[in-house]
Protein backbone atom coordinates (compact mmCIF):
# COMPACT_ATOMS: atom_id res chain seq x y z
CA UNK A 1 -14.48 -19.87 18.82
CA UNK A 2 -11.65 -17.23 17.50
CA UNK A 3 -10.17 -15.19 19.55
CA UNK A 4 -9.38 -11.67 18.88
CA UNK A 5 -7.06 -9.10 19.70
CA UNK A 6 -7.68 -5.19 19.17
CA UNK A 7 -4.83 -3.55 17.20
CA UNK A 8 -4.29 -0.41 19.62
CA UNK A 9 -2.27 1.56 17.02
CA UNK A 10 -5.36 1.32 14.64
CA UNK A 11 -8.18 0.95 16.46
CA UNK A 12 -9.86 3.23 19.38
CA UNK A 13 -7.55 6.18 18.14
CA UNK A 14 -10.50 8.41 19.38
CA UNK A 15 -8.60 8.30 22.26
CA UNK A 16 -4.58 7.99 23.83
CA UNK A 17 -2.78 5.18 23.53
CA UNK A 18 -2.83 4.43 27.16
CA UNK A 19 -6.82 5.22 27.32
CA UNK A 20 -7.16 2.12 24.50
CA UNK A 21 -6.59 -0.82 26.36
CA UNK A 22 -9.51 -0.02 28.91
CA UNK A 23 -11.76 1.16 25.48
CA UNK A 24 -10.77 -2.84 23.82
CA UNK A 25 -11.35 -4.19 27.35
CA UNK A 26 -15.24 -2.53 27.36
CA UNK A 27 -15.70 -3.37 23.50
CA UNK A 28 -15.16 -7.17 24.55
CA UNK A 29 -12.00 -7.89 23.68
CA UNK A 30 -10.16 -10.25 25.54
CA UNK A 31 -6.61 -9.31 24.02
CA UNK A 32 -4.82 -6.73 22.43
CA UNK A 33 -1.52 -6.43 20.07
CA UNK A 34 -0.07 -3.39 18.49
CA UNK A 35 3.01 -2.09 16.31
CA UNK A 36 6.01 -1.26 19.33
CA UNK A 37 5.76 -1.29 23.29
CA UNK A 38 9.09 0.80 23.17
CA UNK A 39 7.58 4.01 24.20
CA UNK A 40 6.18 3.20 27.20
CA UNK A 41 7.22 1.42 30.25
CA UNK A 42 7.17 -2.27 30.62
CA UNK A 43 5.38 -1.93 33.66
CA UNK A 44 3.27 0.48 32.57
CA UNK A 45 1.61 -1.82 30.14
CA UNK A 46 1.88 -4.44 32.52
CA UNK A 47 -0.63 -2.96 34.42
CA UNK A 48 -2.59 -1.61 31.83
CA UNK A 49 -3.16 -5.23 30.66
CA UNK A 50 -3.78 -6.61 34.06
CA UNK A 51 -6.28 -3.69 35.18
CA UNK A 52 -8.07 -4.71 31.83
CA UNK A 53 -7.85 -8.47 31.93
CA UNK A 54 -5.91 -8.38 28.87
CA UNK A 55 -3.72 -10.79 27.12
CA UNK A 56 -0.52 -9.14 25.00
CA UNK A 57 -1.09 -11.33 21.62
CA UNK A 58 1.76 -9.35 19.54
CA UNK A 59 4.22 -7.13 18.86
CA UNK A 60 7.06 -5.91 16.49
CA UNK A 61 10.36 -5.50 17.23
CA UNK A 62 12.16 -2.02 17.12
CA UNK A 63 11.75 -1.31 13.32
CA UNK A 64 15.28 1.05 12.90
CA UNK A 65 14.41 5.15 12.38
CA UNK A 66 10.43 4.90 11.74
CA UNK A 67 10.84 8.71 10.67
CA UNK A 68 13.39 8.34 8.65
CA UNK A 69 11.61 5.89 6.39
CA UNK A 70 13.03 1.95 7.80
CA UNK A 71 10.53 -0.07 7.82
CA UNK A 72 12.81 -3.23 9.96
CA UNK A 73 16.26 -4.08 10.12
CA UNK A 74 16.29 -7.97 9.79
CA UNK A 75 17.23 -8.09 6.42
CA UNK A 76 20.01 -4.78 6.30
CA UNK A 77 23.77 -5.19 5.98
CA UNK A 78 25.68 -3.67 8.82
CA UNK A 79 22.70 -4.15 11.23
CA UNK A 80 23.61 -6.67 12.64
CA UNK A 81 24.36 -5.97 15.73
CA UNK A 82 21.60 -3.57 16.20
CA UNK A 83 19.45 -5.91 14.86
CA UNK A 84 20.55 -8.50 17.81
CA UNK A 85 20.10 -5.57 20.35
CA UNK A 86 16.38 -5.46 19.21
CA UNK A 87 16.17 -8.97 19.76
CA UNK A 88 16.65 -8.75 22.98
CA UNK A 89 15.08 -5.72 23.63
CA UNK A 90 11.63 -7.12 22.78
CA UNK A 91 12.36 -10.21 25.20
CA UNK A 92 12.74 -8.33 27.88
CA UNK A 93 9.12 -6.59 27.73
CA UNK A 94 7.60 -10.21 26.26
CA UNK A 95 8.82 -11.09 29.31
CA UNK A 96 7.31 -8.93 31.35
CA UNK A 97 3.92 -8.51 29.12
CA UNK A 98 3.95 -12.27 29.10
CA UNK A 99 3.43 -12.08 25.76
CA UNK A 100 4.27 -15.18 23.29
CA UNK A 101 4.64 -13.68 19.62
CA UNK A 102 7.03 -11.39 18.28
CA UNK A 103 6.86 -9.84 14.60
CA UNK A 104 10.35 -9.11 13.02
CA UNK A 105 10.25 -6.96 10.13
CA UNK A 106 12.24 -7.66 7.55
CA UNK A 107 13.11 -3.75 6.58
CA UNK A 108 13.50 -2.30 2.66
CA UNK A 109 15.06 -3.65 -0.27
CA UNK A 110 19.20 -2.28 0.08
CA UNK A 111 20.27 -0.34 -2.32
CA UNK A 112 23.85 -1.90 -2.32
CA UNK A 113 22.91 -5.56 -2.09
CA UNK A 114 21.45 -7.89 -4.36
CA UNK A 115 18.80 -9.55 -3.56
CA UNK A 116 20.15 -13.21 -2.99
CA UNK A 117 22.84 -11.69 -0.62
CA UNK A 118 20.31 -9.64 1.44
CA UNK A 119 17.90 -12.84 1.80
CA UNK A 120 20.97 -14.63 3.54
CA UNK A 121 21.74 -11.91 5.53
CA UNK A 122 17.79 -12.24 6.91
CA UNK A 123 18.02 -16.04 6.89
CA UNK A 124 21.08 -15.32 8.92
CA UNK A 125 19.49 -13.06 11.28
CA UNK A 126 16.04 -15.07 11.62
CA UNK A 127 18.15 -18.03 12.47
CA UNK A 128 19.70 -16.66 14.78
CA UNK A 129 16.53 -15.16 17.00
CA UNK A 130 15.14 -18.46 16.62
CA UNK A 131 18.41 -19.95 18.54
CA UNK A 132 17.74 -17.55 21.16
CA UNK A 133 14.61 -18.60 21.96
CA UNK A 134 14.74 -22.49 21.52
CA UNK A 135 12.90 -24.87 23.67
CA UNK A 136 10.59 -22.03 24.89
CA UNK A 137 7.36 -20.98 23.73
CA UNK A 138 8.07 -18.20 22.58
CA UNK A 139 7.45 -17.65 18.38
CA UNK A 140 9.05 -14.88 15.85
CA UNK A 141 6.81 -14.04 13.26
CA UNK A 142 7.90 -12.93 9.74
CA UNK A 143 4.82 -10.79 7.59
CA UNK A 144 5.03 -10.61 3.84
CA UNK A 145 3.79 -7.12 3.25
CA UNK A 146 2.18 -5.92 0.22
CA UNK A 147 4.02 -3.10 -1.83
CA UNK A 148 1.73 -0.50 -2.05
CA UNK A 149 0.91 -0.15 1.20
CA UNK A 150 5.03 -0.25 2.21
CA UNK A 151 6.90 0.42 -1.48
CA UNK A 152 10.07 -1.65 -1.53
CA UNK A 153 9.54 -3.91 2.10
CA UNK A 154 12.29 -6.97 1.28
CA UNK A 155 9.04 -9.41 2.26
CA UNK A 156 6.35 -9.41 -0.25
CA UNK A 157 5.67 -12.43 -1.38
CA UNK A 158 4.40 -15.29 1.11
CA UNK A 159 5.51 -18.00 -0.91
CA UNK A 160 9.12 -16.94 -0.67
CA UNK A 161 7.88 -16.17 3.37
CA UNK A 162 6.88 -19.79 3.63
CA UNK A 163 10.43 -21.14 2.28
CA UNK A 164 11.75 -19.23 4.32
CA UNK A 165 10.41 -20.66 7.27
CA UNK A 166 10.81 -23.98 5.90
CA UNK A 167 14.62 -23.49 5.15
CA UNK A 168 15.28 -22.26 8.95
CA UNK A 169 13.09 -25.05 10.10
CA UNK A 170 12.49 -24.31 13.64
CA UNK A 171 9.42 -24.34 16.11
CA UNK A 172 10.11 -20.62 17.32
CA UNK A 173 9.93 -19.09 13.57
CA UNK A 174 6.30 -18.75 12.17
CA UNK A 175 4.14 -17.07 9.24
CA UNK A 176 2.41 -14.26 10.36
CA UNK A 177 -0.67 -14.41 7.60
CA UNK A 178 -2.37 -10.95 7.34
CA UNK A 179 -5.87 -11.29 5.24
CA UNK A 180 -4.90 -7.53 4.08
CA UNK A 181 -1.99 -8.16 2.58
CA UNK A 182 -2.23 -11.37 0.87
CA UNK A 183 -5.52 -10.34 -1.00
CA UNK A 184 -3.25 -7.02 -2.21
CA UNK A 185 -0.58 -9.15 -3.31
CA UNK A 186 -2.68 -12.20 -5.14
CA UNK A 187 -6.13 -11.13 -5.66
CA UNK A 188 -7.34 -13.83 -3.44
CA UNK A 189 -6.77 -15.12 0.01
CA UNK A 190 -8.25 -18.57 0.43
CA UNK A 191 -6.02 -21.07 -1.71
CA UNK A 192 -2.39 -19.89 0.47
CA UNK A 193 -4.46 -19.36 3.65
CA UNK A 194 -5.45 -23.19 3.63
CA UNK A 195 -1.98 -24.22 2.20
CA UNK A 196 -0.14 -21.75 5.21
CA UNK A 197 -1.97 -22.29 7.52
CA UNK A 198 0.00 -25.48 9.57
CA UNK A 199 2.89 -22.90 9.78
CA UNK A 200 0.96 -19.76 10.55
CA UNK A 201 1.22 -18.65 14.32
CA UNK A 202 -0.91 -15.33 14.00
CA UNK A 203 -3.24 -14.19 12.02
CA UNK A 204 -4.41 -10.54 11.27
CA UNK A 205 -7.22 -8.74 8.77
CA UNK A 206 -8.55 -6.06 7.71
CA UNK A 207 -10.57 -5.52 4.38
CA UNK A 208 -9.07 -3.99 1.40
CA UNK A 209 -9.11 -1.46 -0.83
CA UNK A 210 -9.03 1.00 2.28
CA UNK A 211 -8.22 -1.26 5.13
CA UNK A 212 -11.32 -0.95 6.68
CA UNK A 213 -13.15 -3.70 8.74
CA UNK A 214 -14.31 -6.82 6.95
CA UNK A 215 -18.07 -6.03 5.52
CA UNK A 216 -16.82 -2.39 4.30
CA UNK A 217 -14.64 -3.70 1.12
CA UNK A 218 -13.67 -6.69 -1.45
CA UNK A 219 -12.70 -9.37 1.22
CA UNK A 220 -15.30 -12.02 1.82
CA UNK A 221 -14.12 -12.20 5.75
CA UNK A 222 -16.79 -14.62 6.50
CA UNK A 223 -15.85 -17.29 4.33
CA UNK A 224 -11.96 -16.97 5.63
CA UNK A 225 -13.35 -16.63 9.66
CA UNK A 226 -15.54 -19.97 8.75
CA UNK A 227 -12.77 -22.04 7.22
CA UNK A 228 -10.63 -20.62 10.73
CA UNK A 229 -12.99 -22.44 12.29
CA UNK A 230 -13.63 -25.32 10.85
CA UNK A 231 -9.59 -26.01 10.73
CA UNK A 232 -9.78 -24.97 14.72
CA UNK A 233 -7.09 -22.22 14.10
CA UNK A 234 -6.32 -21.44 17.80
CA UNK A 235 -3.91 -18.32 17.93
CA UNK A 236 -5.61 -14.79 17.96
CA UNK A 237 -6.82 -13.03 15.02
CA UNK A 238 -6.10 -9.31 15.39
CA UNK A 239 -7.76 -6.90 14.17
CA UNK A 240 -5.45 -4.58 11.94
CA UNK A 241 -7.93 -1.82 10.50
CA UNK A 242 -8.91 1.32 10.20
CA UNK A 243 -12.55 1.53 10.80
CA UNK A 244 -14.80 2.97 8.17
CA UNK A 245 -16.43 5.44 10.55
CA UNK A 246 -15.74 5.33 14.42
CA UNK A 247 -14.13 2.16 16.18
CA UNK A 248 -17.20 0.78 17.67
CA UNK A 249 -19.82 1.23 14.97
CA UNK A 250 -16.57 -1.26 13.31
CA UNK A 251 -17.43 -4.36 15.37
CA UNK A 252 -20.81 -5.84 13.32
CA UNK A 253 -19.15 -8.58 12.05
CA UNK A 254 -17.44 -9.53 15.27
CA UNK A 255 -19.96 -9.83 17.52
CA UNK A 256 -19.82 -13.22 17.84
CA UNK A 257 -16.73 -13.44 18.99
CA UNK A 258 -16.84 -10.22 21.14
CA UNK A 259 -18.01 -10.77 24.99
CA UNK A 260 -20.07 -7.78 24.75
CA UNK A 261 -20.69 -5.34 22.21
């Protein structure tokens, strides 16, 4: 059976941040993921996830200046030692939110840098967070993301994603494989799911053109949930969208995997 993890920053937004993780707890969701931790307390969220009998599937690392348009830092010249900082900033509360998956974003195209130079500086810095973390369990994700949704994100394309995993070679650096964005990029989502999937260590979806839950859109979710299955995918699917009309009348196609509903 798949497991499932509410996205708090997109789902249950009827409500406060903090007020979500009890709302995905009564839904029947067993875990929960969502963009950064960094606002709250590590303890805080601790508790909110033990109150709720919650596991923490995912998170990102600090992403740069949200407001002032970065989108990650992985990839950026000069950033490298903020980029370490974040590194170990998101350690610490994995640590204490016993949580095993980390996204790293890989930030914007530079301006200054050509494209060959900038991928080294992210193989560089990828490499290096997997060294941190070897011979533990826990796993940094990378997420090619499509370019209408983020114009100019470094990672769009998940072939190039999948080399690049391939090229660092290491246990503790995955493919994060979001449904979303790979049927934005190609048109279809099947063929690289089944090719991606022995190197894929979380999955998310979400239903395009509007990013609404699967059943409201082009996606056909239930062949890609079946072939989950059938492969016995065993990470956590979450569930990155925004629903169609309010977050629980979202959750038809999920009730099978839902405790209650």
């Amino acid at each position: 059976m798949l497991k499932l993890a509410a996205n708090l920053s997109f789902l249950f937004t009827e409500q406060d941040f903090l007020g979500r993780f009890a709302a995905a707890a009564d839904a029947g969701f067993t875990a929960a993921e969502y963009l950064f931790p960094y606002e709250y307390e590590k303890e805080t969220l601790k508790s909110l996830l033990s109150d709720h009998n919650l596991s923490q599937a995912l998170f990102n690392l600090f992403p740069g200046d949200w407001e002032k348009g970065e989108r990650g830092i992985a990839s950026l010249e000069n950033r490298t030692d903020a980029f370490k900082a974040s590194v170990h900033q998101a350690l610490e509360y994995a640590d204490v939110l016993e949580c095993k998956k980390l996204h790293i974003m890989s930030g914007l195209k530079s301006e200054t840098l050509a494209p060959p130079a900038q991928r080294e500086t992210y193989l560089q810095n990828l490499n290096w967070a997997a060294e941190q973390v070897a011979g533990s369990d826990i796993v940094f994700t990378i997420e090619p993301i499509n370019s209408v949704d983020m114009p100019g994100y470094f990672l769009s394309d998940f072939d190039d994603a999948a080399n690049i995993v391939e090229e660092i070679g290491s246990s503790n650096l995955r493919l994060q494989f979001d449904f979303y964005h790979c049927q934005r990029i190609y048109g279809e989502v099947l063929p690289r799911l089944k090719k991606y999937l022995p190197i894929t260590a979380h999955i998310q979806l979400a239903s395009p053109p509007h990013r609404n839950e699967p059943g409201v859109g082009d996606l056909d979710y239930l062949q890609l949930l079946s072939y989950l299955e059938e492969a016995s995918y065993d990470g956590y699917v979450g569930c990155e969208y925004k629903p169609a009309t309010t977050t629980l009348n979202s959750f038809n196609w999920a009730e099978k995997y839902l405790k209650t509903v």
